[in-house]
PDB file of N, CA and C in Angstrom:
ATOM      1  N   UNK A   1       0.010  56.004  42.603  1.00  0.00           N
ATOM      2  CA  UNK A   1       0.160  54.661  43.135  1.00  0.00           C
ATOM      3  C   UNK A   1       1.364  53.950  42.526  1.00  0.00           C
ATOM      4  N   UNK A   2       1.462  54.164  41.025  1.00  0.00           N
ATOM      5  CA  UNK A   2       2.762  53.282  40.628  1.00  0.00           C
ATOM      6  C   UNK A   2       3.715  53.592  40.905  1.00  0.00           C
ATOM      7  N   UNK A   3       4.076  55.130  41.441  1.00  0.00           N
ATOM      8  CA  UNK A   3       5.443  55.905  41.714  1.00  0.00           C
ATOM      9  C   UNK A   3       5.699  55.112  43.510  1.00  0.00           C
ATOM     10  N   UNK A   4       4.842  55.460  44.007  1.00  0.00           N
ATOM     11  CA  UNK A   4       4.787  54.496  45.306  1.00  0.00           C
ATOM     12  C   UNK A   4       5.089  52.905  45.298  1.00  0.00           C
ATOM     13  N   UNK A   5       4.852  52.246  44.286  1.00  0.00           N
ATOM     14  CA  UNK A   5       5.129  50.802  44.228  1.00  0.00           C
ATOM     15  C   UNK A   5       6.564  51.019  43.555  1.00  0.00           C
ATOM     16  N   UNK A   6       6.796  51.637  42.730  1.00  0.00           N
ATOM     17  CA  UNK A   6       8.245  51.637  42.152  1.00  0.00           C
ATOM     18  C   UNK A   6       9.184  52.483  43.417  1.00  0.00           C
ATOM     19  N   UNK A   7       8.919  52.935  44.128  1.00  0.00           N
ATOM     20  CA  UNK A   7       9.913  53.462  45.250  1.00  0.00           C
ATOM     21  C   UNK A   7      10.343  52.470  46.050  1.00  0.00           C
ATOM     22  N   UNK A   8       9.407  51.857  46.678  1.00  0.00           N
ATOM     23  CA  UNK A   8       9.059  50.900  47.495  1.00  0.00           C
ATOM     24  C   UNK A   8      10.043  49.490  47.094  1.00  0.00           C
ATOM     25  N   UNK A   9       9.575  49.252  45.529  1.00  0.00           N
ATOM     26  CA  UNK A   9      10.536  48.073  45.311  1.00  0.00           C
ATOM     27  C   UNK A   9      11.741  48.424  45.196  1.00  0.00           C
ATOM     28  N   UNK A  10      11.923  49.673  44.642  1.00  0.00           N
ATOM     29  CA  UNK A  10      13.873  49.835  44.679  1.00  0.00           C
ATOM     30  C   UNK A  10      14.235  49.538  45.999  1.00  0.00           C
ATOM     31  N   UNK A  11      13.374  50.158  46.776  1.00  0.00           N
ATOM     32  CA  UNK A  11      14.156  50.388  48.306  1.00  0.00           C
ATOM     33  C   UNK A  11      13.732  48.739  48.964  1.00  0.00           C
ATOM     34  N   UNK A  12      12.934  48.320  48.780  1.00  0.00           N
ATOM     35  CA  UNK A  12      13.115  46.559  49.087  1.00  0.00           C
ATOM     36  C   UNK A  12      14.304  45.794  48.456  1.00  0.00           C
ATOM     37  N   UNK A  13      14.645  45.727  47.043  1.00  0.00           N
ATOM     38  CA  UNK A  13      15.695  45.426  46.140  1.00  0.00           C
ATOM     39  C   UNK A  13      17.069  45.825  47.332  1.00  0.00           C
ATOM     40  N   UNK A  14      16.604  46.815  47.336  1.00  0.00           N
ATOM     41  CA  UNK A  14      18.221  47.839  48.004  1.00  0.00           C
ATOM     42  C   UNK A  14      18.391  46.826  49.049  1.00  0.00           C
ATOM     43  N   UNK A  15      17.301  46.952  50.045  1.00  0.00           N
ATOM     44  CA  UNK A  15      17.514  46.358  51.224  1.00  0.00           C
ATOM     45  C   UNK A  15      18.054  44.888  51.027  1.00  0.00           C
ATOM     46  N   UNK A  16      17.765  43.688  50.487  1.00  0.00           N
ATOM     47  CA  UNK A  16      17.835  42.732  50.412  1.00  0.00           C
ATOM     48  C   UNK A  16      19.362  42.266  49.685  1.00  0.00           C
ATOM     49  N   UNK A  17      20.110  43.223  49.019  1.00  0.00           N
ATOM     50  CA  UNK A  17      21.191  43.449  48.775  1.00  0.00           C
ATOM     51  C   UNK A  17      21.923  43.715  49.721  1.00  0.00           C
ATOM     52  N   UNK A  18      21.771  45.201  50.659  1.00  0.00           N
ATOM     53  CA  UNK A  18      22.658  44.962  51.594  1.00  0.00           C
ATOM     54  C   UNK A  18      22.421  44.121  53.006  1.00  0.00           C
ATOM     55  N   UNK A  19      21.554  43.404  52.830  1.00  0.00           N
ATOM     56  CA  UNK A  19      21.280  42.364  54.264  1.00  0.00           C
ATOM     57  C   UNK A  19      22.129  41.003  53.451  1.00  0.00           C
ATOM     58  N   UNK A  20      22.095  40.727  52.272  1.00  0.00           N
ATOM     59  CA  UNK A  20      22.900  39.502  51.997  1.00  0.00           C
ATOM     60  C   UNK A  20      24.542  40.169  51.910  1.00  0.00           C
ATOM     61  N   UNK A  21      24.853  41.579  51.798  1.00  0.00           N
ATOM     62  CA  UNK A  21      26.137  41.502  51.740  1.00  0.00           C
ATOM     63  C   UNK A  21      26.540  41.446  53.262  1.00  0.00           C
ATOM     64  N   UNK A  22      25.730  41.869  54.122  1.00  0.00           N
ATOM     65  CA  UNK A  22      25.925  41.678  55.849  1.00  0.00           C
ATOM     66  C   UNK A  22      25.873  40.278  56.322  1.00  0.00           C
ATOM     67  N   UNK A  23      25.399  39.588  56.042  1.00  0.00           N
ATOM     68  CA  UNK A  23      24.793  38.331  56.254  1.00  0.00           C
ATOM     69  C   UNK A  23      26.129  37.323  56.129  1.00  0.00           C
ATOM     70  N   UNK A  24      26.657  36.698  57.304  1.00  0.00           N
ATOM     71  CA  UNK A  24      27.362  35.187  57.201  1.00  0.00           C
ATOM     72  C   UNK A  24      27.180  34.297  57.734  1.00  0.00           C
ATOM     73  N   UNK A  25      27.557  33.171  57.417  1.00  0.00           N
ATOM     74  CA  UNK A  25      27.205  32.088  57.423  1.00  0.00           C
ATOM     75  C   UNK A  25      27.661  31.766  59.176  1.00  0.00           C
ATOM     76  N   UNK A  26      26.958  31.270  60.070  1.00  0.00           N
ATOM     77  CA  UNK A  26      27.637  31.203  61.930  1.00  0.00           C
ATOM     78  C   UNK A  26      27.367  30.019  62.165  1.00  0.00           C
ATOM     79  N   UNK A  27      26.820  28.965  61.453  1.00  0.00           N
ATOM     80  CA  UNK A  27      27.718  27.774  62.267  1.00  0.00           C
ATOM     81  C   UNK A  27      29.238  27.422  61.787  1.00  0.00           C
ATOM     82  N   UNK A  28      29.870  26.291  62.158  1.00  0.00           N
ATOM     83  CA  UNK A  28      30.830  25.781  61.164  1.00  0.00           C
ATOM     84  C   UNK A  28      30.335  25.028  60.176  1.00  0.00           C
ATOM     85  N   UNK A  29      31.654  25.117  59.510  1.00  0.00           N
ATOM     86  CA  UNK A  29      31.813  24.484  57.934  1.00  0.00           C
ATOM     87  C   UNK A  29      31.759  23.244  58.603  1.00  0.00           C
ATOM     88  N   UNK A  30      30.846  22.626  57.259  1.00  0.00           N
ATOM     89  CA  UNK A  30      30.831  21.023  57.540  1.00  0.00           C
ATOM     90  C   UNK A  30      29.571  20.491  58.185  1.00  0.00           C
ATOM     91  N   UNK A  31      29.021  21.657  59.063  1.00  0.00           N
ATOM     92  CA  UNK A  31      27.830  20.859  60.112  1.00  0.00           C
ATOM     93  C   UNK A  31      27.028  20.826  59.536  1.00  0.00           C
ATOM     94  N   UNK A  32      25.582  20.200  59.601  1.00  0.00           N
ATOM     95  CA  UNK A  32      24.466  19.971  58.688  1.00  0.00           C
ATOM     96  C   UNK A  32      23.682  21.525  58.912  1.00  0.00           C
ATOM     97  N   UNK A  33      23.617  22.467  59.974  1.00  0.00           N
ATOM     98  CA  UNK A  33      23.325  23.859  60.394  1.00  0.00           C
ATOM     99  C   UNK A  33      24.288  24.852  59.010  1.00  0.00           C
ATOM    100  N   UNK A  34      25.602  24.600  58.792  1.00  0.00           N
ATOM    101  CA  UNK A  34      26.174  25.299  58.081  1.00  0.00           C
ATOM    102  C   UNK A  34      25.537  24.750  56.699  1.00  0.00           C
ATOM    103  N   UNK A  35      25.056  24.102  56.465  1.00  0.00           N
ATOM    104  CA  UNK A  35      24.379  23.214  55.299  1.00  0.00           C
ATOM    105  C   UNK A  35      22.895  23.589  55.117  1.00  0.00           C
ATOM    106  N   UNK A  36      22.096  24.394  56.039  1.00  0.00           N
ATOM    107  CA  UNK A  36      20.992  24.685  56.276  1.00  0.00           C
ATOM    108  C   UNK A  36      21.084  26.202  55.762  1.00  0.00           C
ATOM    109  N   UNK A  37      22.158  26.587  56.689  1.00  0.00           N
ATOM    110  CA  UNK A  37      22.448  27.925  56.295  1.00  0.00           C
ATOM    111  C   UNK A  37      22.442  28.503  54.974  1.00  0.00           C
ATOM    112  N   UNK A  38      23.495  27.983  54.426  1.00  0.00           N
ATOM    113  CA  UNK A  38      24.339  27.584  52.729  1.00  0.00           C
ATOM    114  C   UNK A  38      22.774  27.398  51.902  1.00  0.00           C
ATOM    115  N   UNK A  39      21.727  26.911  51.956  1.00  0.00           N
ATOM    116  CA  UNK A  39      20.787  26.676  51.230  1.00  0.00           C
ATOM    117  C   UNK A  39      19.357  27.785  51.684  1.00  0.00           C
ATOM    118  N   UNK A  40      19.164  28.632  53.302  1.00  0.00           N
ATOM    119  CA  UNK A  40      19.002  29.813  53.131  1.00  0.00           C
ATOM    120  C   UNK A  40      19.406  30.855  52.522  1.00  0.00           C
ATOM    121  N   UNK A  41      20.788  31.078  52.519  1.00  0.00           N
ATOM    122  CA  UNK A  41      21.641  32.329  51.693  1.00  0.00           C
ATOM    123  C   UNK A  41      21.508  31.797  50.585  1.00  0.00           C
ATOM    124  N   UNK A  42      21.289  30.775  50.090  1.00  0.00           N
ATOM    125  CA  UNK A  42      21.331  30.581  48.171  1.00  0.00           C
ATOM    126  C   UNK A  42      19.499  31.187  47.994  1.00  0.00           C
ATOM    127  N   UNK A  43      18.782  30.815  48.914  1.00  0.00           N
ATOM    128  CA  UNK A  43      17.537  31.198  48.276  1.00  0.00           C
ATOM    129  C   UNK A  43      17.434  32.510  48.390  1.00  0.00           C
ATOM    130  N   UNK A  44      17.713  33.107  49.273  1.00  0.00           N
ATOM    131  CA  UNK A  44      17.402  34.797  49.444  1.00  0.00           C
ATOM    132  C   UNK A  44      18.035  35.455  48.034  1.00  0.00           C
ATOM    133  N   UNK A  45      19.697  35.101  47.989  1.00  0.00           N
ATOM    134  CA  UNK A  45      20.011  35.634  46.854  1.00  0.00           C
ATOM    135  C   UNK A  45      19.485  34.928  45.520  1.00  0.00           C
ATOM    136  N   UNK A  46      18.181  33.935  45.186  1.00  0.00           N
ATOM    137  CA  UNK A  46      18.056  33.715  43.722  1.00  0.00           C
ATOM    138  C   UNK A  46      16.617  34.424  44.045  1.00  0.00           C
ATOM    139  N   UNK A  47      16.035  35.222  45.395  1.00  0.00           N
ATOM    140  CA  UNK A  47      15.183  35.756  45.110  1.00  0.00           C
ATOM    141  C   UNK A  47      15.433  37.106  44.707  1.00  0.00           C
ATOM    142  N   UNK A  48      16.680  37.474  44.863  1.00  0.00           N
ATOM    143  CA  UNK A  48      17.322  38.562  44.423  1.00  0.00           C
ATOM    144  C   UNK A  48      17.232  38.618  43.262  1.00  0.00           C
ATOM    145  N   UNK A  49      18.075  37.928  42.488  1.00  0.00           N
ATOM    146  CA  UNK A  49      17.819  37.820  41.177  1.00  0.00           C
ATOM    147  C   UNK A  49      16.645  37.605  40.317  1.00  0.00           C
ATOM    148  N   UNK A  50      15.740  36.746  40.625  1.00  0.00           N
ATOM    149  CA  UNK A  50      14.380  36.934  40.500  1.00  0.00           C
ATOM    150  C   UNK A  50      13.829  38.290  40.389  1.00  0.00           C
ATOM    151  N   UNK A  51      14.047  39.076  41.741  1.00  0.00           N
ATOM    152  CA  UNK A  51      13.687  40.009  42.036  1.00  0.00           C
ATOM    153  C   UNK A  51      14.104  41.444  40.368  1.00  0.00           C
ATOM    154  N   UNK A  52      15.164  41.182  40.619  1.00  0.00           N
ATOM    155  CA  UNK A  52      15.922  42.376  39.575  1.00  0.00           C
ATOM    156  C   UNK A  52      15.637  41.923  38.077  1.00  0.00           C
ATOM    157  N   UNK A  53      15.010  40.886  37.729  1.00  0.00           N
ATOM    158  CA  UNK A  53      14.574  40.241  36.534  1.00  0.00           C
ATOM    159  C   UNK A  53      13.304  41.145  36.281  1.00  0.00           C
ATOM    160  N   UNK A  54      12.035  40.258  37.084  1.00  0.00           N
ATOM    161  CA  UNK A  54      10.769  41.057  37.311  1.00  0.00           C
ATOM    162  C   UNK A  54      11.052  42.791  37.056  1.00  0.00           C
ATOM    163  N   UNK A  55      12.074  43.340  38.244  1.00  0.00           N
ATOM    164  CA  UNK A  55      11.955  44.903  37.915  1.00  0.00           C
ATOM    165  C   UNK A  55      12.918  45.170  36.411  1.00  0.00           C
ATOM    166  N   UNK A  56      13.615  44.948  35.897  1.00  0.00           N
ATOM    167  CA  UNK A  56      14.180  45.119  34.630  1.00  0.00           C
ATOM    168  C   UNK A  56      12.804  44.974  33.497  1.00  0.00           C
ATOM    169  N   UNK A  57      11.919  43.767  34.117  1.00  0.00           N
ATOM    170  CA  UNK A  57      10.448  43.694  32.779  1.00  0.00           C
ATOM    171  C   UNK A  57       9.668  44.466  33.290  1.00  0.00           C
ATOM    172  N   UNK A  58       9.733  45.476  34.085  1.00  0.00           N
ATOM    173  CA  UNK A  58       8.559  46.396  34.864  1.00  0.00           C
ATOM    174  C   UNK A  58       7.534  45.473  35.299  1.00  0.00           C
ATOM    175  N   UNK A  59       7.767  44.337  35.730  1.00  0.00           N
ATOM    176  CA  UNK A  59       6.436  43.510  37.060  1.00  0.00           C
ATOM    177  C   UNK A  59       6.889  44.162  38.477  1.00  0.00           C
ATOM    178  N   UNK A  60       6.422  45.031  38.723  1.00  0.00           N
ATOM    179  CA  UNK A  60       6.930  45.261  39.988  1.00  0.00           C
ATOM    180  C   UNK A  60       6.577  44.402  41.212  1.00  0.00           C
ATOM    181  N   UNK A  61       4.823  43.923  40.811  1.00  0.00           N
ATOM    182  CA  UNK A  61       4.673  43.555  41.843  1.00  0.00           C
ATOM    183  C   UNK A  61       4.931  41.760  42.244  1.00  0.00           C
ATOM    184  N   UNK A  62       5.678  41.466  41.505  1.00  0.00           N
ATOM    185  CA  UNK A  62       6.683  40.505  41.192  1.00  0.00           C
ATOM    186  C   UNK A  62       7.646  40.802  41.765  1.00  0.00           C
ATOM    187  N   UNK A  63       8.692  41.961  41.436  1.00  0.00           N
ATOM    188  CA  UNK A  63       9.554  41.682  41.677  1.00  0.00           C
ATOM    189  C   UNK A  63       9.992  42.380  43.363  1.00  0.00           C
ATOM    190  N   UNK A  64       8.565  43.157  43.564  1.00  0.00           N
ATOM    191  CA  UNK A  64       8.672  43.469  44.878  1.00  0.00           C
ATOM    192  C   UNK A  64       8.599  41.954  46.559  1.00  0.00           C
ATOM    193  N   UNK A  65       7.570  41.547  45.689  1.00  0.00           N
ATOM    194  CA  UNK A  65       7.225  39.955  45.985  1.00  0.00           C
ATOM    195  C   UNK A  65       8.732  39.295  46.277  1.00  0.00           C
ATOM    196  N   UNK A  66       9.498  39.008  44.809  1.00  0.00           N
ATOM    197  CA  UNK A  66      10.814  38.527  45.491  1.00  0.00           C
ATOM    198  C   UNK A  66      11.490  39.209  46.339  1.00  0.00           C
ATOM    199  N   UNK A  67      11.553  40.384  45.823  1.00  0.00           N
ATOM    200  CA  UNK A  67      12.585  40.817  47.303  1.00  0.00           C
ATOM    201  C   UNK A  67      12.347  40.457  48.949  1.00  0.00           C
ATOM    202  N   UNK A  68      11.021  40.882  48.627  1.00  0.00           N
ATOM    203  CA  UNK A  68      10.445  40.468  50.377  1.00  0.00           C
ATOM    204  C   UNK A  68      10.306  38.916  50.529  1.00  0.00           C
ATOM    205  N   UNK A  69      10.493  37.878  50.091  1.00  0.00           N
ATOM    206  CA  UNK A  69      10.379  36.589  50.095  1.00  0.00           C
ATOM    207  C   UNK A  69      11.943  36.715  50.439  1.00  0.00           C
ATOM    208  N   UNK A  70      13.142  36.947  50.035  1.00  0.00           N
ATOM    209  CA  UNK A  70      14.134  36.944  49.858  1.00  0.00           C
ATOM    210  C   UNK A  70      14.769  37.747  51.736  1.00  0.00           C
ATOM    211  N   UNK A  71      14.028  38.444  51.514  1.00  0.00           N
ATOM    212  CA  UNK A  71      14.601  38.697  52.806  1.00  0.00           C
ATOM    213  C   UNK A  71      14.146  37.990  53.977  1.00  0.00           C
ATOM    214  N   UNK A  72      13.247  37.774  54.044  1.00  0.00           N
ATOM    215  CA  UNK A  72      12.269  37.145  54.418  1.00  0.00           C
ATOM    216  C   UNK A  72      13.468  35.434  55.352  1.00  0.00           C
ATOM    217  N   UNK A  73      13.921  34.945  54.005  1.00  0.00           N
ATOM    218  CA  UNK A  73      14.395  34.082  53.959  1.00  0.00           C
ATOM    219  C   UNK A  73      15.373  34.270  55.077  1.00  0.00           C
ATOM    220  N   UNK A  74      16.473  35.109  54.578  1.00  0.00           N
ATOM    221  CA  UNK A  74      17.802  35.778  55.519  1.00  0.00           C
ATOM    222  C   UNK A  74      16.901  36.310  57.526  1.00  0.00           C
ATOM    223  N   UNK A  75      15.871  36.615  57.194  1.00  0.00           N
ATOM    224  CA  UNK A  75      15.929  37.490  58.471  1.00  0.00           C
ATOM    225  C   UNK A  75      15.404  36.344  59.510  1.00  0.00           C
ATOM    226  N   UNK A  76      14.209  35.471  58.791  1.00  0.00           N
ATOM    227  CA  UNK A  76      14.521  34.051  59.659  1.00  0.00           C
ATOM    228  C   UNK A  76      15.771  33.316  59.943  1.00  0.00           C
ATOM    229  N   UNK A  77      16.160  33.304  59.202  1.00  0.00           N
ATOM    230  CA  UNK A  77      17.949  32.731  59.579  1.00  0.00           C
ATOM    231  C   UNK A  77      18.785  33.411  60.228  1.00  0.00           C
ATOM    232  N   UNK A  78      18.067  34.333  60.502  1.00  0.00           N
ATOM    233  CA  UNK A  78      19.249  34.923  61.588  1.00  0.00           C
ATOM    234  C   UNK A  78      18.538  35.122  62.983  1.00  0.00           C
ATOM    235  N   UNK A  79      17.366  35.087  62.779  1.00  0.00           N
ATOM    236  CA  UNK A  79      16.752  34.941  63.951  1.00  0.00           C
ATOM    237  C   UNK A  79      16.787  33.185  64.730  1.00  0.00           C
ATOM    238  N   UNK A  80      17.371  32.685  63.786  1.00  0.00           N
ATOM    239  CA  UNK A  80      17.679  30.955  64.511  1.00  0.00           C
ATOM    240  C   UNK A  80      18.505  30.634  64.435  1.00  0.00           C
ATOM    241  N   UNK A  81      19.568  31.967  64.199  1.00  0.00           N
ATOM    242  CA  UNK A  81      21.224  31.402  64.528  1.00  0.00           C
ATOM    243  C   UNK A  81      21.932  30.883  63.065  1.00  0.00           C
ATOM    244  N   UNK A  82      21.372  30.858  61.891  1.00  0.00           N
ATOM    245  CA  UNK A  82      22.004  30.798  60.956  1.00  0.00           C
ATOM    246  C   UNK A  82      23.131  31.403  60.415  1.00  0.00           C
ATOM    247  N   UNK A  83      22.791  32.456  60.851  1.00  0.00           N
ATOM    248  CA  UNK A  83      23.779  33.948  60.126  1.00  0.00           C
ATOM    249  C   UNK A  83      23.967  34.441  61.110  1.00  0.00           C
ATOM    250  N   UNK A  84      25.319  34.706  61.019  1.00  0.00           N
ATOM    251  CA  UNK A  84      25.744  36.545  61.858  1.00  0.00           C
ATOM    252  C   UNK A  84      25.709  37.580  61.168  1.00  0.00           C
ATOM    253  N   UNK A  85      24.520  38.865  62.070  1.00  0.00           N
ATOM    254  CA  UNK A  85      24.282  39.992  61.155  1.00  0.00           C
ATOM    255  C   UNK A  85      24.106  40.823  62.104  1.00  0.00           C
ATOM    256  N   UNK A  86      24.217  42.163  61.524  1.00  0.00           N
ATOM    257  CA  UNK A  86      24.532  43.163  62.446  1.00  0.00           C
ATOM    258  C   UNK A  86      23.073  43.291  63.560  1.00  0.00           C
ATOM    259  N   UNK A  87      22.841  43.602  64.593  1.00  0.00           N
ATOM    260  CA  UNK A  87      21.954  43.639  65.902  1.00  0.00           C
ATOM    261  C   UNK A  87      21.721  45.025  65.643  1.00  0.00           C
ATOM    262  N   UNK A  88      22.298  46.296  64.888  1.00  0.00           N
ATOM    263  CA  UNK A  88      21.834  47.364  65.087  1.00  0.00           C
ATOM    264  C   UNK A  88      21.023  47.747  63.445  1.00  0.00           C
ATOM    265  N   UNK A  89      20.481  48.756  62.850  1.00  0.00           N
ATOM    266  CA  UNK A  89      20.259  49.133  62.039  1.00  0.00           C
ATOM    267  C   UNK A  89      19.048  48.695  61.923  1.00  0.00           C
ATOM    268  N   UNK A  90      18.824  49.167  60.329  1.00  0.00           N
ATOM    269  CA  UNK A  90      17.099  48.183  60.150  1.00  0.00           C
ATOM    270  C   UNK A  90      17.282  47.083  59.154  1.00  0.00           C
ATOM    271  N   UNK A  91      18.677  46.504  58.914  1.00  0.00           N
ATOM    272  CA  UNK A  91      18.522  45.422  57.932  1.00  0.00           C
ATOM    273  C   UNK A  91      17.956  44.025  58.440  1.00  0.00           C
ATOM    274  N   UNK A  92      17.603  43.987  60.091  1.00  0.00           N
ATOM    275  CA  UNK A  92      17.487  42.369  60.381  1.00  0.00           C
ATOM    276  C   UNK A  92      16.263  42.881  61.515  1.00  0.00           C
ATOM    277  N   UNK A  93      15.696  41.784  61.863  1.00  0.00           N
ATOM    278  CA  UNK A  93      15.233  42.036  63.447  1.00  0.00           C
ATOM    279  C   UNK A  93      15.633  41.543  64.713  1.00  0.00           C
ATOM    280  N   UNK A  94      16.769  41.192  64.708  1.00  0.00           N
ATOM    281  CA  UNK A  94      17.111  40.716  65.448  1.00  0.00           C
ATOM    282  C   UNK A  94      17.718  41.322  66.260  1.00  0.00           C
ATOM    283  N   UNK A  95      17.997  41.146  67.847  1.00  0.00           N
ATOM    284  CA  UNK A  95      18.725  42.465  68.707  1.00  0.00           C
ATOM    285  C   UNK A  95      19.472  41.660  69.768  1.00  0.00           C
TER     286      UNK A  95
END
């Protein structure tokens, strides 16, 4: 079971890394939407960090928790137009 929870969170960690390096910001600068945005992408990535904290103290199920909160964050925002992110792969759900 723990080898399964420790797989699981690397590969959540992983994921949530490369969905914020895919991830930009699609309204304009300045609008209160680009301001909405700007404060989604800050939370996903401090659940990142969160995230890699927890797994560095072995809480996994902490730090599995952030990751998926974290993405969580990003994949709603792109499903309401926050972000432009890629339509293919499995980093988003969006199509």
């Amino acid at each position: 079971m723990t080898a399964d929870l420790e797989e699981k969170t690397d590969r959540y960690g992983e994921l949530l890394a490369e969905a914020l390096a895919e991830a930009t910001i699609a309204p304009p600068e300045g609008t209160p939407m680009a301001e909405a945005a700007g404060e989604c992408y800050e939370m996903a990535d401090s659940y990142l960090s969160d995230g890699e904290h927890f797994r560095e103290n072995d809480d996994l199920v902490n730090a599995l928790a952030s990751f998926s909160y974290g993405h969580a964050w990003l994949d709603a925002g792109a499903r309401v137009g926050l972000f432009d992110v890629p339509t293919e792969g499995h980093l988003f759900t969006v199509a």
